[in-house]
N, C-alpha and C. Protein backbone atom coordinates (compact mmCIF):
# COMPACT_ATOMS: atom_id res chain seq x y z
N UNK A 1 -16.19 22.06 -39.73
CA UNK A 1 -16.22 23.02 -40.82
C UNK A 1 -17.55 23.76 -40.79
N UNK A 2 -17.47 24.89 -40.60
CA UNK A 2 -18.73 25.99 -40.29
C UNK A 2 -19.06 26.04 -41.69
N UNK A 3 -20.14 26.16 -42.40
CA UNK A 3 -20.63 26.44 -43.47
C UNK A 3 -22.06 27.31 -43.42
N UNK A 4 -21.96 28.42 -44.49
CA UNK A 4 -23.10 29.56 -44.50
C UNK A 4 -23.41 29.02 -45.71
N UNK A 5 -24.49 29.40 -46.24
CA UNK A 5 -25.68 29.13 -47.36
C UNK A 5 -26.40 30.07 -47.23
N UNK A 6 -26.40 31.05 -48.53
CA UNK A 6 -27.81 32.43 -48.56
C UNK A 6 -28.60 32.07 -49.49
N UNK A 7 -29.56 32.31 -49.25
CA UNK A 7 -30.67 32.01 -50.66
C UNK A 7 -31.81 33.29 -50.61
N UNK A 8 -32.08 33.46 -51.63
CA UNK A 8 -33.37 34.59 -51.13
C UNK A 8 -32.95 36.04 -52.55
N UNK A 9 -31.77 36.14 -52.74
CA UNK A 9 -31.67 37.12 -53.66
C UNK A 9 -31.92 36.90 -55.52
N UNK A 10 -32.12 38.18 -55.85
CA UNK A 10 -32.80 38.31 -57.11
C UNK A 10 -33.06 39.26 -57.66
N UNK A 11 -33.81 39.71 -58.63
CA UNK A 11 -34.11 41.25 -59.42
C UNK A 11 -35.73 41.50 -58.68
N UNK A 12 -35.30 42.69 -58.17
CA UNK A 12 -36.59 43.61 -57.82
C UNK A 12 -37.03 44.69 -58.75
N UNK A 13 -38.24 45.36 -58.46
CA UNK A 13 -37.83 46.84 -59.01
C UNK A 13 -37.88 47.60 -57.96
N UNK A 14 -37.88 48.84 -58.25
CA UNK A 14 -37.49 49.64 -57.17
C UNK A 14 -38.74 50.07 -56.31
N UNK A 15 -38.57 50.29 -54.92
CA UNK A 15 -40.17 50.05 -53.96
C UNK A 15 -40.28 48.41 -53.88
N UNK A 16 -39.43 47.67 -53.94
CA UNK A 16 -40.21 46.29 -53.72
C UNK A 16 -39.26 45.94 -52.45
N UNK A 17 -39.66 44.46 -52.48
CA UNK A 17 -38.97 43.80 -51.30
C UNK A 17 -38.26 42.48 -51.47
N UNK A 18 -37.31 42.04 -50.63
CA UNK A 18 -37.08 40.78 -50.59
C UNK A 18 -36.69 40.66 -49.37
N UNK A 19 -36.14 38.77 -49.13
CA UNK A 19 -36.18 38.31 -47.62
C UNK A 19 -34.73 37.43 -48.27
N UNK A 20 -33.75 37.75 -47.86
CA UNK A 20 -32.19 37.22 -47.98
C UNK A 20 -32.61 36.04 -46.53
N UNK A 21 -32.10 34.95 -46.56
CA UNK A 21 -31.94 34.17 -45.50
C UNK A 21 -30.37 33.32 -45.77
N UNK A 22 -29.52 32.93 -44.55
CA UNK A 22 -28.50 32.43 -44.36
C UNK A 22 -28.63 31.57 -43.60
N UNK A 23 -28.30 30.16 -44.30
CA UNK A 23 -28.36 28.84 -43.22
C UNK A 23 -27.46 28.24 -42.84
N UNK A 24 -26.96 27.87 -41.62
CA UNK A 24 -25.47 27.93 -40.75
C UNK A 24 -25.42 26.13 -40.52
N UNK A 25 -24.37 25.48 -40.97
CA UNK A 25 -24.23 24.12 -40.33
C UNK A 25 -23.04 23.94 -39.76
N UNK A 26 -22.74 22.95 -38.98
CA UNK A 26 -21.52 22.66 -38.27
C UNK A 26 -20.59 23.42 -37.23
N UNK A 27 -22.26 24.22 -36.42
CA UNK A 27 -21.67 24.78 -35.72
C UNK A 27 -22.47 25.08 -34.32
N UNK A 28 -22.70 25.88 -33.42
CA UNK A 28 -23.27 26.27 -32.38
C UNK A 28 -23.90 27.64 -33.01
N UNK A 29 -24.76 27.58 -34.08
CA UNK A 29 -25.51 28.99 -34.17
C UNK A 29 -25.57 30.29 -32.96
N UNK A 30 -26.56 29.74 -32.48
CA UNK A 30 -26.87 30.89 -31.26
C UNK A 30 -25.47 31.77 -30.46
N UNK A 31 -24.31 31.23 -30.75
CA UNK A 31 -23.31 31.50 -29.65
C UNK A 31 -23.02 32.69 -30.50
N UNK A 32 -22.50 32.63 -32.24
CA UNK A 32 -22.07 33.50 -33.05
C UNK A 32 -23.07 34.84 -33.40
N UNK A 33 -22.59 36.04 -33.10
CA UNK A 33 -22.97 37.59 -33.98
C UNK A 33 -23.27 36.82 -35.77
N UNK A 34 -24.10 37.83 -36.04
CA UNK A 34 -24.40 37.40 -37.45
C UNK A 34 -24.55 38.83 -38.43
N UNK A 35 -23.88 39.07 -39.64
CA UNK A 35 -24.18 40.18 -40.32
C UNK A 35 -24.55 39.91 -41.56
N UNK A 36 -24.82 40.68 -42.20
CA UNK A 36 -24.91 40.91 -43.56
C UNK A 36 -24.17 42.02 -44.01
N UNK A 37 -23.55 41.88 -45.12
CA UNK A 37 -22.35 42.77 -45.53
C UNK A 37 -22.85 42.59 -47.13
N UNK A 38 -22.14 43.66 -48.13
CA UNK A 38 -23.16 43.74 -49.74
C UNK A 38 -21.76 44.36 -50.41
N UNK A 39 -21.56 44.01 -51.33
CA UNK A 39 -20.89 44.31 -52.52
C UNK A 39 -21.06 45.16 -53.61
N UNK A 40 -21.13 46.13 -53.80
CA UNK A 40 -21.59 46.30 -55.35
C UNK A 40 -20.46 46.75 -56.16
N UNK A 41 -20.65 46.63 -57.09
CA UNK A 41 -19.53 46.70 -58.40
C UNK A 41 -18.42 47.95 -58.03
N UNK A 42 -17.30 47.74 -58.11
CA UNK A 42 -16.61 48.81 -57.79
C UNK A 42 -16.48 49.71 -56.63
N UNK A 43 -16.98 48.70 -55.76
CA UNK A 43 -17.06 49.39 -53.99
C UNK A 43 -16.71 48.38 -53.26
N UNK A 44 -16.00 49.11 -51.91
CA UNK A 44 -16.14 48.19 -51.03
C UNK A 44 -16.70 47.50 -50.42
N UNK A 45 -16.60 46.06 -49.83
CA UNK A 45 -17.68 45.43 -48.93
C UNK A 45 -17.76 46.16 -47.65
N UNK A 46 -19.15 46.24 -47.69
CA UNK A 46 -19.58 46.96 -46.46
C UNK A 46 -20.64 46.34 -45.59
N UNK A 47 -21.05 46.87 -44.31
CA UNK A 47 -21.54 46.05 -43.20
C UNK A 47 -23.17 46.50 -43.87
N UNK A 48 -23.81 45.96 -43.31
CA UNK A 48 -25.24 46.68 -44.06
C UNK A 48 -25.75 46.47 -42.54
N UNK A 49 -25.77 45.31 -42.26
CA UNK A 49 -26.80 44.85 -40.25
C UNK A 49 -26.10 43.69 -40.02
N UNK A 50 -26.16 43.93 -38.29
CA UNK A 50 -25.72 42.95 -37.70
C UNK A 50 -26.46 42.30 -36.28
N UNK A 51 -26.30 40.97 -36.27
CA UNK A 51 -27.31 40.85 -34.92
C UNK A 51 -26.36 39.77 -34.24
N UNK A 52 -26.24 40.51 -32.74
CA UNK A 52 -25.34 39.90 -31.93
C UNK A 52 -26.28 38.67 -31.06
N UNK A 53 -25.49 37.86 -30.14
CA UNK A 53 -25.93 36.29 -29.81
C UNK A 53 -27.14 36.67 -28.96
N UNK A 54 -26.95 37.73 -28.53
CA UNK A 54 -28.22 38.47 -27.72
C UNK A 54 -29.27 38.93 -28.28
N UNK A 55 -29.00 39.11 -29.46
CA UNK A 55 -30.36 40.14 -30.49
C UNK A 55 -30.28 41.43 -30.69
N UNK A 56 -28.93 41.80 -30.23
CA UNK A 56 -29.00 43.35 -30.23
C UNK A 56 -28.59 43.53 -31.85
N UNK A 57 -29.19 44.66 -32.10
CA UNK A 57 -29.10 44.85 -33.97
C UNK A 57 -28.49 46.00 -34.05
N UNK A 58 -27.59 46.14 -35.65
CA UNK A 58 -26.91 47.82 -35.82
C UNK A 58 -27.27 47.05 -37.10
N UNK A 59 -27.74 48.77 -38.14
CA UNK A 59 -27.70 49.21 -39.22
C UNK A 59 -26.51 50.29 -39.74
N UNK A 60 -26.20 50.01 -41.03
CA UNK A 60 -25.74 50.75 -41.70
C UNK A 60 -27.08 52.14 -41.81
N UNK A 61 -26.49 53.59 -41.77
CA UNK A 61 -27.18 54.27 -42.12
C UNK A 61 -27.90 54.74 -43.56
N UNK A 62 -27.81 54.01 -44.58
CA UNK A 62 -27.91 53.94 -45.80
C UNK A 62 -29.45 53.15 -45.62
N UNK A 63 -29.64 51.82 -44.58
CA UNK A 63 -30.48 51.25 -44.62
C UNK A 63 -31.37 51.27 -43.59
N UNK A 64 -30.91 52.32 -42.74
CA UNK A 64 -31.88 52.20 -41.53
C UNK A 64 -33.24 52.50 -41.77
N UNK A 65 -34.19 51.64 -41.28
CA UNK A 65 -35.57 52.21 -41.26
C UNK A 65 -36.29 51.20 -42.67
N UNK A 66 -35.60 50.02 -43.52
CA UNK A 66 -35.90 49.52 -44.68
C UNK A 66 -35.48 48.28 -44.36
N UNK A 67 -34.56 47.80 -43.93
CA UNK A 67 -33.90 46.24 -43.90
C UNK A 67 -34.15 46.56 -42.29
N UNK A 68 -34.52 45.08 -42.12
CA UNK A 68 -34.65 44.24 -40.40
C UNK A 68 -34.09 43.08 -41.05
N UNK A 69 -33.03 42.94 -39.67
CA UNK A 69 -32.10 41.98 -39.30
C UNK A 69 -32.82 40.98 -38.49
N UNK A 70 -32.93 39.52 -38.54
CA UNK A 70 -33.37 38.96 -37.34
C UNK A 70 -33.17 37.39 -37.53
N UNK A 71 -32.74 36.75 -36.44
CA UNK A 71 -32.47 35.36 -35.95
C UNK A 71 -33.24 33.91 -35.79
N UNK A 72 -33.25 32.89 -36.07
CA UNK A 72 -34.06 31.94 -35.67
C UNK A 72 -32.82 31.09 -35.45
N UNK A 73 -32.67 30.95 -34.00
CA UNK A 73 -31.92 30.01 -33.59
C UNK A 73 -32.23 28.43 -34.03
N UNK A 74 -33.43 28.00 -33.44
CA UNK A 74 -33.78 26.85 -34.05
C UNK A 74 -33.85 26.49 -35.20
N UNK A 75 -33.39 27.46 -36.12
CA UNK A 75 -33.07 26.52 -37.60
C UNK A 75 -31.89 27.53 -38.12
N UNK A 76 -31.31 27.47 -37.23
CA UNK A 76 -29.34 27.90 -37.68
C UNK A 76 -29.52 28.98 -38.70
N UNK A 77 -30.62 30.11 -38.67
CA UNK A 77 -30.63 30.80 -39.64
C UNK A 77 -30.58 32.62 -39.33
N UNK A 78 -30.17 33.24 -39.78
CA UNK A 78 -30.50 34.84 -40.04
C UNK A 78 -30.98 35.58 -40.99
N UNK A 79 -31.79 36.55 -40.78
CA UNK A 79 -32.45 36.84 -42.44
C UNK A 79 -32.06 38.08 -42.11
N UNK A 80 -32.77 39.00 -43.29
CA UNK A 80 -32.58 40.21 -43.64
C UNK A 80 -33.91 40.66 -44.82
N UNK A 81 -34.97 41.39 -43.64
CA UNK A 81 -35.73 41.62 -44.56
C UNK A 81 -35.59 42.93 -45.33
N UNK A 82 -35.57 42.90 -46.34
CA UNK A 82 -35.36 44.30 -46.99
C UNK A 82 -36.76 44.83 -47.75
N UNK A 83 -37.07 46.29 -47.55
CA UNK A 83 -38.73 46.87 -48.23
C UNK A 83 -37.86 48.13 -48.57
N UNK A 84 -38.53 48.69 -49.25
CA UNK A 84 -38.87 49.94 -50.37
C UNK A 84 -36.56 50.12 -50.51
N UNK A 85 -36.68 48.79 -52.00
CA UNK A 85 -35.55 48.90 -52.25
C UNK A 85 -35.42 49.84 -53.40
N UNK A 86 -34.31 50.02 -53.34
CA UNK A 86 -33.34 51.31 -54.04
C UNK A 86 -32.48 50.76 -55.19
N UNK A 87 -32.50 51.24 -56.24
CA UNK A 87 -30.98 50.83 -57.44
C UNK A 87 -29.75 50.93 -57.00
N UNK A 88 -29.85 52.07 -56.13
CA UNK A 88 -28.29 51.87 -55.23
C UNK A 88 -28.12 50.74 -53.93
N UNK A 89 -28.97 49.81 -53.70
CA UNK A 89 -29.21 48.86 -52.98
C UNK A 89 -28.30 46.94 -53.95
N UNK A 90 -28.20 47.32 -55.20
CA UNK A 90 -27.87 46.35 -56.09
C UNK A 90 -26.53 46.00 -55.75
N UNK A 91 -26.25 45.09 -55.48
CA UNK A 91 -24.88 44.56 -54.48
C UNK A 91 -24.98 42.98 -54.50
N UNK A 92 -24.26 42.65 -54.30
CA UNK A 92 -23.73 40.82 -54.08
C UNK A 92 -23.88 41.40 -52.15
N UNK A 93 -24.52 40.47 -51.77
CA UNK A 93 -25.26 40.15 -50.60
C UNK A 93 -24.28 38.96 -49.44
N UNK A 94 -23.80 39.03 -48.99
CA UNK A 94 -22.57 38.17 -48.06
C UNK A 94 -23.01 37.93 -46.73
N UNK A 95 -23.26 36.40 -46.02
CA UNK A 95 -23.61 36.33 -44.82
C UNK A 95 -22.64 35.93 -43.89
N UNK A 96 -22.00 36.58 -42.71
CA UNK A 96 -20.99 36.60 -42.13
C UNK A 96 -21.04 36.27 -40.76
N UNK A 97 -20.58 35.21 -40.33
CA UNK A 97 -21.00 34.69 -38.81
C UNK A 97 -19.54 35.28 -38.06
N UNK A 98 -19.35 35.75 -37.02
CA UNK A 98 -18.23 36.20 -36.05
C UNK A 98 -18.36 35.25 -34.66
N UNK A 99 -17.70 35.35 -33.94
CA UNK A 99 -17.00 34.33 -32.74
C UNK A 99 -15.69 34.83 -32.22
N UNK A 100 -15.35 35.48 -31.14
CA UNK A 100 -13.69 35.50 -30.95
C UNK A 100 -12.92 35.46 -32.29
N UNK A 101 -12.36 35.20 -32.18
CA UNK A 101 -11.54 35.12 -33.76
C UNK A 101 -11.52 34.19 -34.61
N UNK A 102 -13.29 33.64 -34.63
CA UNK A 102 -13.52 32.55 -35.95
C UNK A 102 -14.03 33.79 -36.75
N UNK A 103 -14.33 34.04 -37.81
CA UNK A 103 -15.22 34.07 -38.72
C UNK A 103 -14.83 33.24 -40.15
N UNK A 104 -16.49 33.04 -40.56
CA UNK A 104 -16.82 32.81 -41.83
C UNK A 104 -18.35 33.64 -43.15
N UNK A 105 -17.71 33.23 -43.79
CA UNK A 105 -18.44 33.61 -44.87
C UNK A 105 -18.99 32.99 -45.92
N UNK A 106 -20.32 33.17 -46.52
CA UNK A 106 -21.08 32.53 -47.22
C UNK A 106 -20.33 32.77 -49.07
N UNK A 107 -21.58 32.33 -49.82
CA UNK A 107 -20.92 32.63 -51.09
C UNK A 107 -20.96 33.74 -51.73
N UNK A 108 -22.84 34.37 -50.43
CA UNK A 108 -23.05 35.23 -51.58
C UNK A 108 -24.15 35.55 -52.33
N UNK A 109 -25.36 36.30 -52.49
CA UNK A 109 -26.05 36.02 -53.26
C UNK A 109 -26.72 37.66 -53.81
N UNK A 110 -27.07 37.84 -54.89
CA UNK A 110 -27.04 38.47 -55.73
C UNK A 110 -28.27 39.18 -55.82
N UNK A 111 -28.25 40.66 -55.23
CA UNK A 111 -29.81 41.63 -55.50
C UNK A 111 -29.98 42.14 -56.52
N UNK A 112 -30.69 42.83 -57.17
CA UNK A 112 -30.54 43.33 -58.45
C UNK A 112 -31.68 44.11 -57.81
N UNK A 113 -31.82 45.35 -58.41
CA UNK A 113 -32.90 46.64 -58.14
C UNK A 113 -32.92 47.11 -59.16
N UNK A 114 -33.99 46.85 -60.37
CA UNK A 114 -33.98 47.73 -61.90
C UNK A 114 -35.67 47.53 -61.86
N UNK A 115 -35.70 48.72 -62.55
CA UNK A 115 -37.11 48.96 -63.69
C UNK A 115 -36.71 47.92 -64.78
């Protein structure tokens, strides 16, 4: 049973930063692509970054140039650093591991961007 765990989200204000991290058990980390995908109220889930078993990275264009995607194999994890956040950035936060035709998904964790 593959299991994701995010921790790291919370209320910013706007111009700030945070560091989303996703911790992977019961599985072969390194082999699986890893994304981050975001929610916000009344929208679809969408891809935000993704980093394949190689390291190669894609952004959503909404975030390019503000969120870095990046890997630590040795502790089953992927983060997502995010700087000079936005109110339209406020979304439920989702960490998504891919494989041939496994995937899974985390629970979830919650940005908030207000004054």
């Amino acid at each position: 049973q593959v299991q994701l765990v995010e921790s790291g989200g919370g209320l910013v204000q706007p111009g700030g930063s945070l560091r989303l991290a996703c911790t992977a058990s019961g599985t072969i980390f390194g082999l699986f692509g890893m994304n981050w995908y975001r929610q916000a109220p009344g929208k679809q889930r969408e891809l935000v970054a993704g980093i394949s078993s190689t390291e190669n990275t894609n952004y959503a264009d909404s975030v390019k140039g503000r969120f870095t995607i990046y890997r630590d194999n040795a502790k089953s994890t992927v983060y997502l650093r995010m700087n000079s956040l936005k109110p339209e950035d406020t979304a439920v936060y989702y960490c998504h591991a891919a494989l041939y035709e496994y995937d899974y998904w985390g629970q979830g964790t919650q940005v908030t961007v207000s004054s």
